[in-house]
Each structure stands twice: as C-alpha cells, then as structure tokens.
N, C-alpha and C. Protein backbone atom coordinates (compact mmCIF):
# COMPACT_ATOMS: atom_id res chain seq x y z
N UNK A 1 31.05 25.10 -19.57
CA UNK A 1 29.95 25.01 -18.65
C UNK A 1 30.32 25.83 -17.41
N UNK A 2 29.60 26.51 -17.26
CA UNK A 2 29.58 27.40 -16.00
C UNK A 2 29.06 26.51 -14.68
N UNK A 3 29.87 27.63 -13.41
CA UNK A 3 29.58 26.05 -12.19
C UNK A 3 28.50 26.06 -11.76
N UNK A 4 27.63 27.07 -11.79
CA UNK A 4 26.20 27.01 -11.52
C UNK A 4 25.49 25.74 -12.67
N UNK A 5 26.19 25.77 -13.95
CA UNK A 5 25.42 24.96 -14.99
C UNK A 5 25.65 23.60 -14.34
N UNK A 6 26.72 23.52 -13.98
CA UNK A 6 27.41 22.45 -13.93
C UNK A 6 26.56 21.57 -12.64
N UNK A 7 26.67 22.31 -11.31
CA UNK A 7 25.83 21.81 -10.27
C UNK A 7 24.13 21.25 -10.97
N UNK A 8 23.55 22.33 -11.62
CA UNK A 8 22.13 22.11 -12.02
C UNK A 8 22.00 20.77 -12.79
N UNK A 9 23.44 20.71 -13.51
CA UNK A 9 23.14 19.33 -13.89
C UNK A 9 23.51 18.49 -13.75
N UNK A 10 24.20 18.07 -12.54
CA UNK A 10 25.26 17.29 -11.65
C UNK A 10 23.14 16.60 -10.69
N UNK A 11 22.96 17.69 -10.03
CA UNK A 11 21.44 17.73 -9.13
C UNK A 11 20.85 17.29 -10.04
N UNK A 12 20.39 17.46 -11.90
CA UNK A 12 19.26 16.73 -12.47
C UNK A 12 19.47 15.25 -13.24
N UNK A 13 21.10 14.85 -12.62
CA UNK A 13 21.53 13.83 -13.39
C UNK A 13 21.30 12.71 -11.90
N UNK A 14 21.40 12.87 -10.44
CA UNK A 14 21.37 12.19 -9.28
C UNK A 14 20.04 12.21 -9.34
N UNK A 15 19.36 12.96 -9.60
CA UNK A 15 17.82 12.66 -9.28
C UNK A 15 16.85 11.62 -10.21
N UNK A 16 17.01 11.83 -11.10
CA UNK A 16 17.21 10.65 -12.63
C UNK A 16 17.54 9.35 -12.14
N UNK A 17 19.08 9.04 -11.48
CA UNK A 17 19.25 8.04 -11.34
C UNK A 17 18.61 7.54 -10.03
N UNK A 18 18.75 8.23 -8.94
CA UNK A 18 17.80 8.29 -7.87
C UNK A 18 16.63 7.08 -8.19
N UNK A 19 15.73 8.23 -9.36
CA UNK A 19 14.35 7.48 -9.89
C UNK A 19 14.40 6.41 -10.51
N UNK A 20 15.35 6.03 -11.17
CA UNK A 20 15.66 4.81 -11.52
C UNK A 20 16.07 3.76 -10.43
N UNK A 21 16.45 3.97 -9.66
CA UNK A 21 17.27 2.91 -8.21
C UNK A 21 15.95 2.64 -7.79
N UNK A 22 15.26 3.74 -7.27
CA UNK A 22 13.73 3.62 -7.03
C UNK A 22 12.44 2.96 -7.57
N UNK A 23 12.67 3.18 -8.79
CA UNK A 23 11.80 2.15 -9.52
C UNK A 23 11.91 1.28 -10.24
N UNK A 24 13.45 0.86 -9.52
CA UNK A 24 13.45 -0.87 -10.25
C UNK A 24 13.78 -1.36 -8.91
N UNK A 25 13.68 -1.38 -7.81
CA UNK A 25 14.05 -1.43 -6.08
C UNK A 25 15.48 -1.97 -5.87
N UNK A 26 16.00 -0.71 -6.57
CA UNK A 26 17.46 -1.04 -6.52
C UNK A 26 18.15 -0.47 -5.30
N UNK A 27 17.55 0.43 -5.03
CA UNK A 27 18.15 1.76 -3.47
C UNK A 27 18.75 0.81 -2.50
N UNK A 28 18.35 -0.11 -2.03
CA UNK A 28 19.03 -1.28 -1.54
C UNK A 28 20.09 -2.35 -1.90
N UNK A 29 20.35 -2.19 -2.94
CA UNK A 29 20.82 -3.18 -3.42
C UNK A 29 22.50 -3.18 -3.33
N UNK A 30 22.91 -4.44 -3.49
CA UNK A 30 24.37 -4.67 -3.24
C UNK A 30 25.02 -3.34 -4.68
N UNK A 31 25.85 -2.98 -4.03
CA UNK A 31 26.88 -2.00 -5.27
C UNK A 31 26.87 -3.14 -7.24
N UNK A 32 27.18 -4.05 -6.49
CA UNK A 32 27.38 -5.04 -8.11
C UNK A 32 26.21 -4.96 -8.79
N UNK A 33 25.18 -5.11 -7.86
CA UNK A 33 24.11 -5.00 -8.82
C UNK A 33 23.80 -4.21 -9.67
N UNK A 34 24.02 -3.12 -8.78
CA UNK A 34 23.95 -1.54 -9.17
C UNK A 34 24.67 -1.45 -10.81
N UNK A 35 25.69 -2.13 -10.46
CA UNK A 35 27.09 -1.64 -11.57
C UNK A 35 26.11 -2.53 -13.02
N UNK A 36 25.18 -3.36 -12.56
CA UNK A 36 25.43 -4.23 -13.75
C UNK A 36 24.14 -3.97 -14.66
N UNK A 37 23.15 -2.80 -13.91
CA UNK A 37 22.63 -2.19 -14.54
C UNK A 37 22.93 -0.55 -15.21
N UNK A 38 23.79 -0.53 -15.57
CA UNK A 38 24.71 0.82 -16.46
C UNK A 38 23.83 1.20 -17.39
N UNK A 39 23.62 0.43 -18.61
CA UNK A 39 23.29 0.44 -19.82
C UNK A 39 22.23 1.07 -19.50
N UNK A 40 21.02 0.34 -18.47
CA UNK A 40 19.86 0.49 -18.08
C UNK A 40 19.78 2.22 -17.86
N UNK A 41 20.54 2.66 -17.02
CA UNK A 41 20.45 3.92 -16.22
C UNK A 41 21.09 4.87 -17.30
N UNK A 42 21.87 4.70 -17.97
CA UNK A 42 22.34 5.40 -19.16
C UNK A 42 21.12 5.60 -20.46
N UNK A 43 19.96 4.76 -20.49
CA UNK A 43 19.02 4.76 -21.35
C UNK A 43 17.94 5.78 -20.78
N UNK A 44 18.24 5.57 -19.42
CA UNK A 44 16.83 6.49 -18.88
C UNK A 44 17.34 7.73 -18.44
N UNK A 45 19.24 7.58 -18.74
CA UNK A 45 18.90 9.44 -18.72
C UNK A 45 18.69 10.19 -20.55
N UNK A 46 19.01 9.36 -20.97
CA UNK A 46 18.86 9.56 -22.62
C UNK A 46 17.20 10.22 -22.95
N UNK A 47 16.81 9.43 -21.92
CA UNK A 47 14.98 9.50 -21.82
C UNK A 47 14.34 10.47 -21.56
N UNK A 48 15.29 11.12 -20.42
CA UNK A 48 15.04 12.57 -19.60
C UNK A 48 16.04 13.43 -20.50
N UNK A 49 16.83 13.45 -21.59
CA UNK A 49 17.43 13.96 -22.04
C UNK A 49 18.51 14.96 -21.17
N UNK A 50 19.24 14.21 -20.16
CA UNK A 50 19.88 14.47 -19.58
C UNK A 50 21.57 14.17 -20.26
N UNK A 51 21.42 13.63 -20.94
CA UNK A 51 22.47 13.52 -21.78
C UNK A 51 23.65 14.71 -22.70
N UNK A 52 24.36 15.45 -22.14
CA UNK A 52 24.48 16.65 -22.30
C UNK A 52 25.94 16.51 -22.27
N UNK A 53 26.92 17.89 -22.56
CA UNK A 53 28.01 17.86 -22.49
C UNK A 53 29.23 17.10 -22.50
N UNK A 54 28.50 16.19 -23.73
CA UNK A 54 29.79 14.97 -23.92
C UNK A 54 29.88 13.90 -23.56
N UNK A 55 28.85 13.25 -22.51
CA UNK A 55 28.41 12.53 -21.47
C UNK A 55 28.31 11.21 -22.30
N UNK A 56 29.21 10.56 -22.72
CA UNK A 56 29.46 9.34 -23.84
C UNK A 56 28.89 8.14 -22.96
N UNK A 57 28.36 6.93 -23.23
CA UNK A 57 28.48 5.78 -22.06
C UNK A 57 30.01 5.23 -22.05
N UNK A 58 30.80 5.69 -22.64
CA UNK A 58 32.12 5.31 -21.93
C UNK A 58 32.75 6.27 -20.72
N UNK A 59 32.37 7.34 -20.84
CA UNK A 59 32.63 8.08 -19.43
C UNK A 59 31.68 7.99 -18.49
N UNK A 60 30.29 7.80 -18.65
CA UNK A 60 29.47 7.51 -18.11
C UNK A 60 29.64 6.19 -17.12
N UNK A 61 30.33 5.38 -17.62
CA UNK A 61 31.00 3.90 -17.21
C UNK A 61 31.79 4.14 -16.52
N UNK A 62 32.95 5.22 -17.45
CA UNK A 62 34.17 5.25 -16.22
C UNK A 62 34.01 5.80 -15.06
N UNK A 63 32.70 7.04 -14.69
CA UNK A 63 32.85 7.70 -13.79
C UNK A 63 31.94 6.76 -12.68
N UNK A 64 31.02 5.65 -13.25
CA UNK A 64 30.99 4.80 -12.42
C UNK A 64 31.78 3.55 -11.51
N UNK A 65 32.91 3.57 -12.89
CA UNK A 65 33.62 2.06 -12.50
C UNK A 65 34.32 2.79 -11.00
N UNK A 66 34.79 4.00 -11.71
CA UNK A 66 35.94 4.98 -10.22
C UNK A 66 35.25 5.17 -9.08
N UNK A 67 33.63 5.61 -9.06
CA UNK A 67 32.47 5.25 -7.82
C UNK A 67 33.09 4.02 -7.11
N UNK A 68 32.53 3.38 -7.94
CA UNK A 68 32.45 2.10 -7.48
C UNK A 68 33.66 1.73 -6.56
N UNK A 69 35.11 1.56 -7.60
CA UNK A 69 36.23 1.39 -6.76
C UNK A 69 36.60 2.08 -5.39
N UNK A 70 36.33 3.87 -5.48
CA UNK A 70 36.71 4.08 -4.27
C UNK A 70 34.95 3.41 -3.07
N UNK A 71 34.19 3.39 -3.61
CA UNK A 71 32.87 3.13 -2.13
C UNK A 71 33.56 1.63 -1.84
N UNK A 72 34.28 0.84 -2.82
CA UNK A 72 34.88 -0.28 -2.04
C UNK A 72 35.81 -0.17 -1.20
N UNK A 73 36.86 0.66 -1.66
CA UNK A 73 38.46 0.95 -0.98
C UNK A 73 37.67 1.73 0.63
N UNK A 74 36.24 2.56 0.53
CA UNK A 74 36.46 3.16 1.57
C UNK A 74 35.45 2.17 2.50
N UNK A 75 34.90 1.22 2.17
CA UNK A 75 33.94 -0.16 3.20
C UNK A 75 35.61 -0.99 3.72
N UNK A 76 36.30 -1.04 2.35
CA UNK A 76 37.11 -2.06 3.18
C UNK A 76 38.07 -1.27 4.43
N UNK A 77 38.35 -0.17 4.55
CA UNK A 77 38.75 0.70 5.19
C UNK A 77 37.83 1.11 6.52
N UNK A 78 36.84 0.89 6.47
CA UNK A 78 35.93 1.09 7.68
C UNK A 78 35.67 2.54 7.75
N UNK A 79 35.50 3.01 6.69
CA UNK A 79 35.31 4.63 6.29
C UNK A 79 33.69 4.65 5.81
C-alpha cells in the first residue's frame, strides 16, 4: 500500500466509524462503552466495504484495545 493509499484509507475508515459513534449517540460516551461496541463498528465497516488490506477483527481489536490503553495512560497522566 502506498502512503497516499494508505492515508485515503486511514480518512475513509475514521469517517465510517465517526458515523457510527454518531448514529448510535455514542460521540459522548465513556471510552468502555465505546470498546464494547467492536463487533458493532467492525460490521458497519464490512457494510461500507471498508474492509481492506488484511484488516481481520483481531487486529481490528488489537488496534483498538492499544487506543484504548494509551487514551487511558494519557487521562491518567493529565495529558
């Protein structure tokens, strides 16, 4: 993947989920919540066929679980 590819679909994979946070009124919501709809947000990029380059729901997971951990490490940090 080239880095232009790569950005284009980095930008059409945030906007996807974006619309999803958005229309389940998640944009607010505590991080856990967030986390515990995965499956959910992994179905609706399947939907948009954003699903591309290997993008398994186990990496899909992991690259959330590692989100997740550092937006905690950097609240408890006052970052």
């Amino acid at each position: 993947m080239t880095p232009e590819q790569k950005a284009e679909y980095k930008k059409e994979v945030k906007e996807a989920l974006d619309e999803f946070l958005k229309n389940n009124s998640l944009t607010d919501a505590d991080p856990q919540v967030i986390m515990s709809h995965l499956p959910n947000m992994y179905r609706h990029l399947e939907d948009k066929n954003l699903i591309k380059y290997g993008l398994t729901f186990q990496l899909f997971n992991r690259f959330a679980q590692e989100s997740f951990v550092y937006s905690q490490m950097m609240g408890g940090f006052g970052l």
